[in-house]
PDB file of N, CA and C in Angstrom:
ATOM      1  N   UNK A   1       7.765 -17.726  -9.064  1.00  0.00           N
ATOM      2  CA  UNK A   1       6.664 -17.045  -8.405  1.00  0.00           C
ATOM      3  C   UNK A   1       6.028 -16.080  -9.420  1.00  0.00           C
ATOM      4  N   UNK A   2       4.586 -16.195  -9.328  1.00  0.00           N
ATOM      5  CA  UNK A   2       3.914 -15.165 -10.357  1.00  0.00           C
ATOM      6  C   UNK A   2       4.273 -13.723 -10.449  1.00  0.00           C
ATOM      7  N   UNK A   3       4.190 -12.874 -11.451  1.00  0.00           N
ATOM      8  CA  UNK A   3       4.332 -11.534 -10.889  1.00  0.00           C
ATOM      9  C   UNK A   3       3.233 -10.574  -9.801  1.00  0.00           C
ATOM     10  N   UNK A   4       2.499 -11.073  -9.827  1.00  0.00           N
ATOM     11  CA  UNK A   4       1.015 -10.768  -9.058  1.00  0.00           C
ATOM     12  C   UNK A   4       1.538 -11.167  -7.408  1.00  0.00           C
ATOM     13  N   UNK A   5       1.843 -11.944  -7.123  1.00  0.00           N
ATOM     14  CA  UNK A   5       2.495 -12.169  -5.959  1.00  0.00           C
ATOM     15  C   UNK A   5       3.905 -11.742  -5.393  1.00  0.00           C
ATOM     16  N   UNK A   6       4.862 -11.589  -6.664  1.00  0.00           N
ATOM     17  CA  UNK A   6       6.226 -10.328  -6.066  1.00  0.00           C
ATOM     18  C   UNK A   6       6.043  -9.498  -6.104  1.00  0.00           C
ATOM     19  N   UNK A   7       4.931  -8.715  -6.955  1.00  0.00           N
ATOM     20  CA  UNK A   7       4.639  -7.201  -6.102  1.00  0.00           C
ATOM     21  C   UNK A   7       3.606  -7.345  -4.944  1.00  0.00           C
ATOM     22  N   UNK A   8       2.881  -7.911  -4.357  1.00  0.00           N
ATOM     23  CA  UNK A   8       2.464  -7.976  -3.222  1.00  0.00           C
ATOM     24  C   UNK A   8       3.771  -8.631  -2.655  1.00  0.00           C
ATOM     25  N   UNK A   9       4.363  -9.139  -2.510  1.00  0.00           N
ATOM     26  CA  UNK A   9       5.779  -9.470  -1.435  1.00  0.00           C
ATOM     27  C   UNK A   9       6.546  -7.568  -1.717  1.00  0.00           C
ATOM     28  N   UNK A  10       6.371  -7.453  -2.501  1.00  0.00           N
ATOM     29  CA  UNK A  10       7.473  -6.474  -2.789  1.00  0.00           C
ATOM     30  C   UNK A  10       7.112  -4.700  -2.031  1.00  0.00           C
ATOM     31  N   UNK A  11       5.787  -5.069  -1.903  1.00  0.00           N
ATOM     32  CA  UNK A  11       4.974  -3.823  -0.882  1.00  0.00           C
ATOM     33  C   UNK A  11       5.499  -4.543   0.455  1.00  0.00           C
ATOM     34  N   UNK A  12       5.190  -5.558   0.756  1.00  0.00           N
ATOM     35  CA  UNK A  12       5.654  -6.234   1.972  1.00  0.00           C
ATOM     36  C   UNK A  12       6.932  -5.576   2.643  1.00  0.00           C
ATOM     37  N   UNK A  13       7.510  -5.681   1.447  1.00  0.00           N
ATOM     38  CA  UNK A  13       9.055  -5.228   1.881  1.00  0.00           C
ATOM     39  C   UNK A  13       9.885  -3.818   1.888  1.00  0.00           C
ATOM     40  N   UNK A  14       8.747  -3.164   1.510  1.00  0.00           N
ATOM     41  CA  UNK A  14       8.733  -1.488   1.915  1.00  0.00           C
ATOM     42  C   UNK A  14       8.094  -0.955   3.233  1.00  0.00           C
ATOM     43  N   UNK A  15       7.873  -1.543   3.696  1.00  0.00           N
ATOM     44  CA  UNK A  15       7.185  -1.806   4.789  1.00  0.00           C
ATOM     45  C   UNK A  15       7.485  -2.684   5.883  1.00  0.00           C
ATOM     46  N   UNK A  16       8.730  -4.001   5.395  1.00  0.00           N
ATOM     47  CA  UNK A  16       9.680  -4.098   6.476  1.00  0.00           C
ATOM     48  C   UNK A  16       8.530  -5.560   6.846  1.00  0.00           C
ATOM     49  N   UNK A  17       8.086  -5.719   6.118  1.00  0.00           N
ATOM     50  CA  UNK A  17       6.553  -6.649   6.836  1.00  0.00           C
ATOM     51  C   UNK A  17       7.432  -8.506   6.114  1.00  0.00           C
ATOM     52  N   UNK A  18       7.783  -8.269   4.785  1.00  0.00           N
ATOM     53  CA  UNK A  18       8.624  -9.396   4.490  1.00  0.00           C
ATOM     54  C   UNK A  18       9.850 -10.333   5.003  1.00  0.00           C
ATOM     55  N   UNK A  19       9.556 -11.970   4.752  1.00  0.00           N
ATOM     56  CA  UNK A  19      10.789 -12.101   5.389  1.00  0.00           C
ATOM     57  C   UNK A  19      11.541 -12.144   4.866  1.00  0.00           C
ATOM     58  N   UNK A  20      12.643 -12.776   4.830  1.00  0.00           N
ATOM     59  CA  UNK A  20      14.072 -13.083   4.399  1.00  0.00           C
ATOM     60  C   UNK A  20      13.794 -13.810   3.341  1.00  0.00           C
ATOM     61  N   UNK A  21      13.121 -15.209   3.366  1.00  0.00           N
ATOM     62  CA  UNK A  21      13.388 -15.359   2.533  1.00  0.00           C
ATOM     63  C   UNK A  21      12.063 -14.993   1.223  1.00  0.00           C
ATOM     64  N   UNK A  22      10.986 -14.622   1.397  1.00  0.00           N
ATOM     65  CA  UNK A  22      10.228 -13.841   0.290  1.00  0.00           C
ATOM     66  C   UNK A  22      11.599 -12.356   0.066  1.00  0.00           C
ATOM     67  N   UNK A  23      12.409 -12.210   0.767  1.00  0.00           N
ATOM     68  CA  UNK A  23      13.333 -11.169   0.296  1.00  0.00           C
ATOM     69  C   UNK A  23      14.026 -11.467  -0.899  1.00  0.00           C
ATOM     70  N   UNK A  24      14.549 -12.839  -0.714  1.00  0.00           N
ATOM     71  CA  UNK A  24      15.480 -13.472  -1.966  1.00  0.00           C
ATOM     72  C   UNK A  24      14.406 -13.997  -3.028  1.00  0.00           C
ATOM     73  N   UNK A  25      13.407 -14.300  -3.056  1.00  0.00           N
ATOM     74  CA  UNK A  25      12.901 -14.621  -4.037  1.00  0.00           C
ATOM     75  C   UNK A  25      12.239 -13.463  -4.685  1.00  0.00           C
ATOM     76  N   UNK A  26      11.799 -12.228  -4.118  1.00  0.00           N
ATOM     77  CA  UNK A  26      11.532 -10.934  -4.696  1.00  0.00           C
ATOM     78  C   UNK A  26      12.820 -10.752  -5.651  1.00  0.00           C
ATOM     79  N   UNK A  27      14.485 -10.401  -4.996  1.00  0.00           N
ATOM     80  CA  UNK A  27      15.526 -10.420  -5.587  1.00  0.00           C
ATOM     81  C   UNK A  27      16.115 -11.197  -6.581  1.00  0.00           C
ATOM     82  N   UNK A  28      15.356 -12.425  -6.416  1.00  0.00           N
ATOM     83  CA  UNK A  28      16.262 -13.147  -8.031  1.00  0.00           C
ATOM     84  C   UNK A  28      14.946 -13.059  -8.900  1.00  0.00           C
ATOM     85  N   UNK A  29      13.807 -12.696  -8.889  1.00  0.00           N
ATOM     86  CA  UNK A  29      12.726 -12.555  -9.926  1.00  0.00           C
ATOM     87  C   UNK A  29      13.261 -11.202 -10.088  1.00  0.00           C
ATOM     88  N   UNK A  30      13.427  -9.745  -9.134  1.00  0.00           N
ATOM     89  CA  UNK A  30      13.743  -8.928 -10.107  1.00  0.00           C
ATOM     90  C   UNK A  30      14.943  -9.212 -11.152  1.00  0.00           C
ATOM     91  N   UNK A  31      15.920  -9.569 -11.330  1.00  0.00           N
ATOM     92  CA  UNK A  31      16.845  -9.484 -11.671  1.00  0.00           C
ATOM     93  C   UNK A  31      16.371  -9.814 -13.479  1.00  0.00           C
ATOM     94  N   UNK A  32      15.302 -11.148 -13.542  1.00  0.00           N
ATOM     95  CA  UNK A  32      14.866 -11.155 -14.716  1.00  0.00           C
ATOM     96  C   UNK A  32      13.371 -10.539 -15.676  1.00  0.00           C
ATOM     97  N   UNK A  33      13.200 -10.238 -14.336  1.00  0.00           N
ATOM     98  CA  UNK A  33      11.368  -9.604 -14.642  1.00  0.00           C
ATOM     99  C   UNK A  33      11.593  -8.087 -15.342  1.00  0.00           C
ATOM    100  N   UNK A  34      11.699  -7.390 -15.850  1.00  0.00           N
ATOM    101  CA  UNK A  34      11.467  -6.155 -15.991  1.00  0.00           C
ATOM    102  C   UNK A  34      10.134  -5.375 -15.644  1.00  0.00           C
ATOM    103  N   UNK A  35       9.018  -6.080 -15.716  1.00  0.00           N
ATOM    104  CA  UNK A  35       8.087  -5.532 -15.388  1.00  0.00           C
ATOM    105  C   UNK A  35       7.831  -5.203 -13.887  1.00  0.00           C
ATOM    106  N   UNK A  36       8.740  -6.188 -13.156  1.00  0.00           N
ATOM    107  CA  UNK A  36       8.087  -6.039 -11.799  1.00  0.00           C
ATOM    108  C   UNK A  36       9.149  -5.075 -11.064  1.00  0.00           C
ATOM    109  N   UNK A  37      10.702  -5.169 -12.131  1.00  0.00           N
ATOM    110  CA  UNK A  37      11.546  -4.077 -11.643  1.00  0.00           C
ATOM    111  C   UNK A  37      11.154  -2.994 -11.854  1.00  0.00           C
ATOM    112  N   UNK A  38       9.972  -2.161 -12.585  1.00  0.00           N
ATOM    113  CA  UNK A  38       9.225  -0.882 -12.878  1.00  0.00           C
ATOM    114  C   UNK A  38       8.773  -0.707 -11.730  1.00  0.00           C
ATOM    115  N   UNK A  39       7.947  -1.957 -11.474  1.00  0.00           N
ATOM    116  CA  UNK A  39       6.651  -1.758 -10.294  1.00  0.00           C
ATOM    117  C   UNK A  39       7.511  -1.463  -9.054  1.00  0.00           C
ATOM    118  N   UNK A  40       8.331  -2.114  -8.724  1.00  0.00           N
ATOM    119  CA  UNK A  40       8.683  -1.494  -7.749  1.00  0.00           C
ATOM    120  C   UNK A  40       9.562  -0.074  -7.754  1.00  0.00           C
ATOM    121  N   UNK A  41       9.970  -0.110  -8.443  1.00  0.00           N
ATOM    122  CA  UNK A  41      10.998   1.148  -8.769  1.00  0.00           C
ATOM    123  C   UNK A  41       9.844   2.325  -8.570  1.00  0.00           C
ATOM    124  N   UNK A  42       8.705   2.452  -9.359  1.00  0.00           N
ATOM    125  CA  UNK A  42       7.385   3.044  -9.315  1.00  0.00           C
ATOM    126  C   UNK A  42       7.064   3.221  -7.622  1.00  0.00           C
ATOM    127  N   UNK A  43       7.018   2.229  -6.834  1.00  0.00           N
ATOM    128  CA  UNK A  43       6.436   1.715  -5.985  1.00  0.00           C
ATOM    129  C   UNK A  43       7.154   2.511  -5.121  1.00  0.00           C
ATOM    130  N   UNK A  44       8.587   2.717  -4.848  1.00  0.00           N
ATOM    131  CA  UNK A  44       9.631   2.983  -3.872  1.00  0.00           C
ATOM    132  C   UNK A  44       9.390   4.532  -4.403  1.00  0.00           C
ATOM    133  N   UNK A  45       9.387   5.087  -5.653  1.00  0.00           N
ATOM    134  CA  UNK A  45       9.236   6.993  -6.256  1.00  0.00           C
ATOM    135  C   UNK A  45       7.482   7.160  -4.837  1.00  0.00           C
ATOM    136  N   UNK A  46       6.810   5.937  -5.220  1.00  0.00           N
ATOM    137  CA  UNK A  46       5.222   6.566  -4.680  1.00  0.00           C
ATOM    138  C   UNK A  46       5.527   7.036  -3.093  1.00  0.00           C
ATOM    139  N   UNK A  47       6.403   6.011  -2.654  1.00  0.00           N
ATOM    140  CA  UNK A  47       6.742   5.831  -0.885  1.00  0.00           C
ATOM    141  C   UNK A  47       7.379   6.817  -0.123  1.00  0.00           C
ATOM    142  N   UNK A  48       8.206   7.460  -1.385  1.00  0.00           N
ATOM    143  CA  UNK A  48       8.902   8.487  -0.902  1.00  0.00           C
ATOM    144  C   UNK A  48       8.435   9.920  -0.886  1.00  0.00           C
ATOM    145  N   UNK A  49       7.454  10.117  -2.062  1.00  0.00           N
ATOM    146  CA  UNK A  49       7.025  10.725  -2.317  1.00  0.00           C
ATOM    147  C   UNK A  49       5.267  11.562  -0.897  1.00  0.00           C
ATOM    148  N   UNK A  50       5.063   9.996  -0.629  1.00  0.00           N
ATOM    149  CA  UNK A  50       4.217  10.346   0.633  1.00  0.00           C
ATOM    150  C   UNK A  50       4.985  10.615   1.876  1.00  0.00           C
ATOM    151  N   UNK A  51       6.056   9.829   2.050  1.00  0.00           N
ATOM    152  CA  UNK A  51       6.920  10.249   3.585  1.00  0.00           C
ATOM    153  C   UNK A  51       7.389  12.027   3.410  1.00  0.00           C
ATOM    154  N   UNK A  52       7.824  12.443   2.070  1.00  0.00           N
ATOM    155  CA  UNK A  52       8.303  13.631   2.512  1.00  0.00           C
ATOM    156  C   UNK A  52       7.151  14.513   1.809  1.00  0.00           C
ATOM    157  N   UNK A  53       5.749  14.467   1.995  1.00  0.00           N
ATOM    158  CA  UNK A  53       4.803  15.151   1.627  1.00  0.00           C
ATOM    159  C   UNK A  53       4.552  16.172   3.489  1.00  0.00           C
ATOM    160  N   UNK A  54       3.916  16.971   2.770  1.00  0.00           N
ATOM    161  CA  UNK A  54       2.990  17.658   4.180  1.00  0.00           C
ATOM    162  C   UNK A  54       1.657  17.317   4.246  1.00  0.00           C
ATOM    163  N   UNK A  55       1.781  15.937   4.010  1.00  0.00           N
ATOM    164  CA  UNK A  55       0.070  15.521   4.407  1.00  0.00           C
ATOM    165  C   UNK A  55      -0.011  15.715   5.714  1.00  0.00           C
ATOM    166  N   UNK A  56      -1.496  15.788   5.867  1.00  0.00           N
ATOM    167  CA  UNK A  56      -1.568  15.738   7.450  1.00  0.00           C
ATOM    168  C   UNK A  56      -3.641  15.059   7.656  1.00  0.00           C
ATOM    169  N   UNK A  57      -3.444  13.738   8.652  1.00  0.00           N
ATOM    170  CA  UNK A  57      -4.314  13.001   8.285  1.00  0.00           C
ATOM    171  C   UNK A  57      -5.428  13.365   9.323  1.00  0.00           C
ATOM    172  N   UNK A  58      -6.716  12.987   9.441  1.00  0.00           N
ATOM    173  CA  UNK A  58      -7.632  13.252  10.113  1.00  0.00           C
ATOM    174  C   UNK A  58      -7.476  12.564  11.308  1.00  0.00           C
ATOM    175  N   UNK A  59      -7.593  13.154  12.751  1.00  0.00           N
ATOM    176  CA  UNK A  59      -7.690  12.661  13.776  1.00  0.00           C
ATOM    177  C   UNK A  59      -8.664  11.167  14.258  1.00  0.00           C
ATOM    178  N   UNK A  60      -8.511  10.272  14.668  1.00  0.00           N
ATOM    179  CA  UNK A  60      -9.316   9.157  14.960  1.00  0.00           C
ATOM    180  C   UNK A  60     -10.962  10.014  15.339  1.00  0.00           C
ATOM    181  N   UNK A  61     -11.039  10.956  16.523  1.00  0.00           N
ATOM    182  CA  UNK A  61     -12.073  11.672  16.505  1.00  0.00           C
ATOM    183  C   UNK A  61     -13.094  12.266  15.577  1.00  0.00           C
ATOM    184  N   UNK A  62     -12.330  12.782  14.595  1.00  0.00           N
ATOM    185  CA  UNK A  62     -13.145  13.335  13.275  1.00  0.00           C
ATOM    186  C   UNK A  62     -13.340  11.930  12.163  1.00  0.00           C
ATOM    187  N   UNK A  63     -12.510  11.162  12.413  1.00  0.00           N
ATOM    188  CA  UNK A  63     -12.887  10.135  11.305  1.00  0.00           C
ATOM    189  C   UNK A  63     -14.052   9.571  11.990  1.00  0.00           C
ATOM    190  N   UNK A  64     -14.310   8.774  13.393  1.00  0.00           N
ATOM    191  CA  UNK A  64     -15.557   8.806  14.140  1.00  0.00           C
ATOM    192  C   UNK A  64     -16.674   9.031  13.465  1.00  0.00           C
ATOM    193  N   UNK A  65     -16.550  10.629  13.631  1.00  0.00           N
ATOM    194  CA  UNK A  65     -17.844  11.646  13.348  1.00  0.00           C
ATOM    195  C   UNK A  65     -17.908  11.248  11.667  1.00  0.00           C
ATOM    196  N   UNK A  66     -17.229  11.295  11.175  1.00  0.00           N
ATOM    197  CA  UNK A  66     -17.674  11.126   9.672  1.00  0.00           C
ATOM    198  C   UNK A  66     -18.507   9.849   9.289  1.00  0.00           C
ATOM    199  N   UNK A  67     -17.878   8.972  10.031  1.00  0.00           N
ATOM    200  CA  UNK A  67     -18.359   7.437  10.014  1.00  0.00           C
ATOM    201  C   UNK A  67     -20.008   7.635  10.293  1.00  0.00           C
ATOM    202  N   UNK A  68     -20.181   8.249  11.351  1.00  0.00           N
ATOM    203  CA  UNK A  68     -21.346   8.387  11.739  1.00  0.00           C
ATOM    204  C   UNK A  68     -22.346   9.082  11.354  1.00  0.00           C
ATOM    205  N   UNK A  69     -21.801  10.565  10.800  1.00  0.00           N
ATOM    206  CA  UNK A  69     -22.740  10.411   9.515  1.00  0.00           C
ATOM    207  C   UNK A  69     -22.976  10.133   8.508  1.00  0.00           C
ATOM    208  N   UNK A  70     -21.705   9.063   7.900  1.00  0.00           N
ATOM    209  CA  UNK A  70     -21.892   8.611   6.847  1.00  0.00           C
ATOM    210  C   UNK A  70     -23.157   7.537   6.608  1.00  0.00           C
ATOM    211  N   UNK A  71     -22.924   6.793   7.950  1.00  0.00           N
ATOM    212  CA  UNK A  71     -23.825   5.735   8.587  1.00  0.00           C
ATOM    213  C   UNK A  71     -25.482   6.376   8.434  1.00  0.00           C
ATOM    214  N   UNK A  72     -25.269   7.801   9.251  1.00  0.00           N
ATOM    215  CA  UNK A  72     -26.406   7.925   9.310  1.00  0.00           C
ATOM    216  C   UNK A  72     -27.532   8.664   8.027  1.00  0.00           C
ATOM    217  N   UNK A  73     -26.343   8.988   6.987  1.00  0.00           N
ATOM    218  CA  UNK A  73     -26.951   9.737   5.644  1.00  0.00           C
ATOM    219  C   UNK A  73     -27.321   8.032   5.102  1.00  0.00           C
ATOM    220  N   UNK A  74     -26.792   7.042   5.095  1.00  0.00           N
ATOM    221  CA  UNK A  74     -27.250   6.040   4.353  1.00  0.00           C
ATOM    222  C   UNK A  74     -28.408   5.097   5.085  1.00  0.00           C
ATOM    223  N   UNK A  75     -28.637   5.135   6.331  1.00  0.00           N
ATOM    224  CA  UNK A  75     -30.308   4.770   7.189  1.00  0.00           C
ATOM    225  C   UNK A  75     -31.030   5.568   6.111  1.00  0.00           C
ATOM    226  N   UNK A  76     -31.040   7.254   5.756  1.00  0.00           N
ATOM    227  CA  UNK A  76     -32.382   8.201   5.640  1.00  0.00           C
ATOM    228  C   UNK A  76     -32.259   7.670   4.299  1.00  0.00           C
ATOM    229  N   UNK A  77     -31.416   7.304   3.598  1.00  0.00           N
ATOM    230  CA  UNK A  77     -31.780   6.935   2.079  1.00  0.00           C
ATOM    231  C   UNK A  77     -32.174   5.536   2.155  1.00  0.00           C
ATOM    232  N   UNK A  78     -32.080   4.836   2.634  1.00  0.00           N
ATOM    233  CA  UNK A  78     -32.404   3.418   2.580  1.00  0.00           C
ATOM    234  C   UNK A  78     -34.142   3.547   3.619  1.00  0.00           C
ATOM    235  N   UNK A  79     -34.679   4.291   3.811  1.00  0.00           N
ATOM    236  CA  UNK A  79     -35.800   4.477   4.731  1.00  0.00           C
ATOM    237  C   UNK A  79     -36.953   4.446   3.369  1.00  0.00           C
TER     238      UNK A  79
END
């Protein structure tokens, strides 16, 4: 399997979204890939790094409103 495709399986599987068996074939390509054992290693530091952050994300309501004037700043320029 390409490496371009075990790190998209390999996000899959931080996320619980992969199956079993894209599990074993992620697992025997890492074993010889080094590059893609970075990426994920990288990948799992990024994951953890957002779960124990104090982000805190915009309500569906305010994203709405933004949409809408985003929408509506790009009508007056396109006029």
């Amino acid at each position: 399997m390409p490496c371009e495709k075990v790190n998209h399986v390999c996000d899959k599987a931080q996320y619980c979204e992969a199956t079993f068996w894209e599990k074993i074939i992620l697992n025997l390509h890492l074993v010889y890939c080094r590059a893609c054992r970075k990426y994920t290693k990288n990948n799992s530091k990024l994951t953890q790094v957002v779960k124990h952050s104090k982000l805190e994300c915009l309500d569906t309501a305010c994203k709405e409103n933004m949409k809408r004037k985003l929408k509506k700043a790009m009508e007056e320029q396109s006029v």
